[in-house]
N, C-alpha and C. Protein backbone atom coordinates (compact mmCIF):
# COMPACT_ATOMS: atom_id res chain seq x y z
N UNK A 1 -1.08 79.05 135.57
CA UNK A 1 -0.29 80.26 135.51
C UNK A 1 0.24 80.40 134.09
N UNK A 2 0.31 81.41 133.26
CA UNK A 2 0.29 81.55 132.46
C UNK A 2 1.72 82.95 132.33
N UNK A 3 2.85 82.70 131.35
CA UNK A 3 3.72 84.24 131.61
C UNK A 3 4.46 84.22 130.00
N UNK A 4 4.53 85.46 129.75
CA UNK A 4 4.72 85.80 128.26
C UNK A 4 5.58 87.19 128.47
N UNK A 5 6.33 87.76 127.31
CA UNK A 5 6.56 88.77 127.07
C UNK A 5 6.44 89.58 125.59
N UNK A 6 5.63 90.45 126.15
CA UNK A 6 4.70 91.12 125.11
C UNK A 6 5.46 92.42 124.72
N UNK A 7 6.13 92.67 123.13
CA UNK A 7 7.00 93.32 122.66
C UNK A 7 6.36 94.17 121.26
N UNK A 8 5.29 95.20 121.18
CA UNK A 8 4.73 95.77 120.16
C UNK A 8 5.94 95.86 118.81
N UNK A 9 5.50 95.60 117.65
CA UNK A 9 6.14 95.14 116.90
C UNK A 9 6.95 96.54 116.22
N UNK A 10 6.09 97.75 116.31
CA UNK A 10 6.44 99.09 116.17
C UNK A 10 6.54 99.49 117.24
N UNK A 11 6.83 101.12 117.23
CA UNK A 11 6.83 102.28 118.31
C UNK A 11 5.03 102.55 118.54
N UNK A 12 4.77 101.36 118.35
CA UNK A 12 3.14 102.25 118.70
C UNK A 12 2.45 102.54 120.45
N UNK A 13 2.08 103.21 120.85
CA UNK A 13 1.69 103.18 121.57
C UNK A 13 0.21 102.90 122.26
N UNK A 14 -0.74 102.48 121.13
CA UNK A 14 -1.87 102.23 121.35
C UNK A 14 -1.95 101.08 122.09
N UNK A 15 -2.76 101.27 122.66
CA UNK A 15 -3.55 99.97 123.53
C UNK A 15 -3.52 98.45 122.78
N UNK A 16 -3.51 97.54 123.77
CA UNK A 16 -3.46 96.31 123.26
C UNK A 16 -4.62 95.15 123.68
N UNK A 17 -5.20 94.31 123.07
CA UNK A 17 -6.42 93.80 124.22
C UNK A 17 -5.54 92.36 124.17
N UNK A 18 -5.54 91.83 125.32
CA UNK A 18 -5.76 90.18 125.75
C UNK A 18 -6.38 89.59 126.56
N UNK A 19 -5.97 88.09 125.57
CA UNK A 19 -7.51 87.22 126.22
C UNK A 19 -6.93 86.31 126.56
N UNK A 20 -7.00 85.67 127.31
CA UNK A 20 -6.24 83.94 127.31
C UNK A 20 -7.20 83.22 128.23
N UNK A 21 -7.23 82.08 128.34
CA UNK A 21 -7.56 80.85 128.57
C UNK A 21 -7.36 79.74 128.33
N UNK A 22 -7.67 78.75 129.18
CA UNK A 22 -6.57 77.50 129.14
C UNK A 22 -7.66 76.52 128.68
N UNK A 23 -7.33 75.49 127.61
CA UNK A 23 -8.35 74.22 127.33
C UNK A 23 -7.27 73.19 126.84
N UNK A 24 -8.33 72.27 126.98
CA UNK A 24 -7.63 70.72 126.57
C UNK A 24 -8.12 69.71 125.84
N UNK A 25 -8.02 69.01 124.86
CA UNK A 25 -9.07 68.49 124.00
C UNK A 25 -10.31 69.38 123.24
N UNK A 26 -9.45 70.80 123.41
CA UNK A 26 -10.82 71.72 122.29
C UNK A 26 -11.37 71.59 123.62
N UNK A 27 -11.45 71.62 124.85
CA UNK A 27 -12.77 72.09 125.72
C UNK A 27 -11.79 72.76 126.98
N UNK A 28 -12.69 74.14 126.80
CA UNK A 28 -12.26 75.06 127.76
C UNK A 28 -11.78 74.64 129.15
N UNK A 29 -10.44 75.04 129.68
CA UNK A 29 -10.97 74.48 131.30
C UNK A 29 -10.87 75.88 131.91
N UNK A 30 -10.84 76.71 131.72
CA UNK A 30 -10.99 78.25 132.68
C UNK A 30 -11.64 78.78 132.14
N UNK A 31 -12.26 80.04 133.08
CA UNK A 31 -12.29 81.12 132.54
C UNK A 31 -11.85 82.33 131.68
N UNK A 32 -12.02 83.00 131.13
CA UNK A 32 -11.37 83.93 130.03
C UNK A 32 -10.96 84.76 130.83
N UNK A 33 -9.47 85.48 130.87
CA UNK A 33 -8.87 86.65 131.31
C UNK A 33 -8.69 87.61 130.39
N UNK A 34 -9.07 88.69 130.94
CA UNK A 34 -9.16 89.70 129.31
C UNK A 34 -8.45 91.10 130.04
N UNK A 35 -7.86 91.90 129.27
CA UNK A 35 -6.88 92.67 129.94
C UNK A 35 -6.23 93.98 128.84
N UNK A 36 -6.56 94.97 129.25
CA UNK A 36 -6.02 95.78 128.33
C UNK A 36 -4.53 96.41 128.59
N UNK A 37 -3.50 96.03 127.78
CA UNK A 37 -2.81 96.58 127.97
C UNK A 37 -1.85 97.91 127.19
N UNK A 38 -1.27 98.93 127.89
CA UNK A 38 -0.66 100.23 127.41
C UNK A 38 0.53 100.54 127.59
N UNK A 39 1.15 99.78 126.21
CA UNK A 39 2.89 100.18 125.65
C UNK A 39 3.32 101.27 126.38
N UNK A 40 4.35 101.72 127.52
CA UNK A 40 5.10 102.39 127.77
C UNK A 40 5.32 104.06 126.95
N UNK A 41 5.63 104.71 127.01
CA UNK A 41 5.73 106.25 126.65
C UNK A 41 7.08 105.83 125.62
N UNK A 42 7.07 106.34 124.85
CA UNK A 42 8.73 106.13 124.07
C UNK A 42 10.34 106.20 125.13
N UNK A 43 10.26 107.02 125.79
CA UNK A 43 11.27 107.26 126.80
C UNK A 43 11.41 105.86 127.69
N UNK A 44 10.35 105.77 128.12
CA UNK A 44 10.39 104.47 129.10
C UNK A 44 10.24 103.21 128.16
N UNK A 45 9.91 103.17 127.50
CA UNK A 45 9.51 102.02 126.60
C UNK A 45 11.66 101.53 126.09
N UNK A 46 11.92 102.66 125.58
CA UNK A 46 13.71 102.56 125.49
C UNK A 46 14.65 102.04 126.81
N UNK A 47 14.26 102.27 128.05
CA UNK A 47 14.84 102.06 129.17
C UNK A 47 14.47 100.57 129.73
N UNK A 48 13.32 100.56 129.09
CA UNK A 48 12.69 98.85 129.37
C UNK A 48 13.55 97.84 128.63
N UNK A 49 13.23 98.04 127.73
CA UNK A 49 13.96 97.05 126.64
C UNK A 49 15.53 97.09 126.63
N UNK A 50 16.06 98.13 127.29
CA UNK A 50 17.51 97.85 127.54
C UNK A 50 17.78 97.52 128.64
N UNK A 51 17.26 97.20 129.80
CA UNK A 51 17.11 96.41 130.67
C UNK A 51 16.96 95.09 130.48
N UNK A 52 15.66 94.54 129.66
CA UNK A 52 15.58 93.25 129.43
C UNK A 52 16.54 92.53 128.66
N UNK A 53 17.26 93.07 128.03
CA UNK A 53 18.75 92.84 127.39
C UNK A 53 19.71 92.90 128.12
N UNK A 54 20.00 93.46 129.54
CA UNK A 54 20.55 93.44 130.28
C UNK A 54 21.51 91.89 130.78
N UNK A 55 22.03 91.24 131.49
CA UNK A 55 22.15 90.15 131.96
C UNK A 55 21.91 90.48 133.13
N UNK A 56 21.55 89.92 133.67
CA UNK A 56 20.60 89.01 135.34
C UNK A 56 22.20 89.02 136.20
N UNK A 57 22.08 89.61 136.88
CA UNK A 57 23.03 89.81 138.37
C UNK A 57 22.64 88.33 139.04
N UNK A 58 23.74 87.58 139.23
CA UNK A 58 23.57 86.44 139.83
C UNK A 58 24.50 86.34 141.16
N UNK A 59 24.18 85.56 142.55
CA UNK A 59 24.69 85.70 143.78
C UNK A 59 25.81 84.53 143.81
């Protein structure tokens, strides 16, 4: 399992490609996951990121 957070360095909105896969000793042990992903609209992209800045509601 693999988890990241992916933050375009500008306002760009173009597409993004990823690849990942897992190895050990320089030798592959998975398969390649490849995945295109598409930065948020400017509006939502602002509402995201002030969320993730948010603090976490705890019980």
């Amino acid at each position: 399992r693999a988890m990241f957070d992916l933050r375009p360095q500008d306002e760009s909105t173009a597409p993004v490609d990823l690849r990942l896969y897992v190895r050990a000793d320089g030798q592959p042990l998975t398969e390649t996951w490849v995945y295109q992903w598409t930065p948020p609209q400017r509006p939502e992209q602002a509402r995201l990121l002030h969320d993730a800045a948010a603090p976490v509601a705890r019980e």
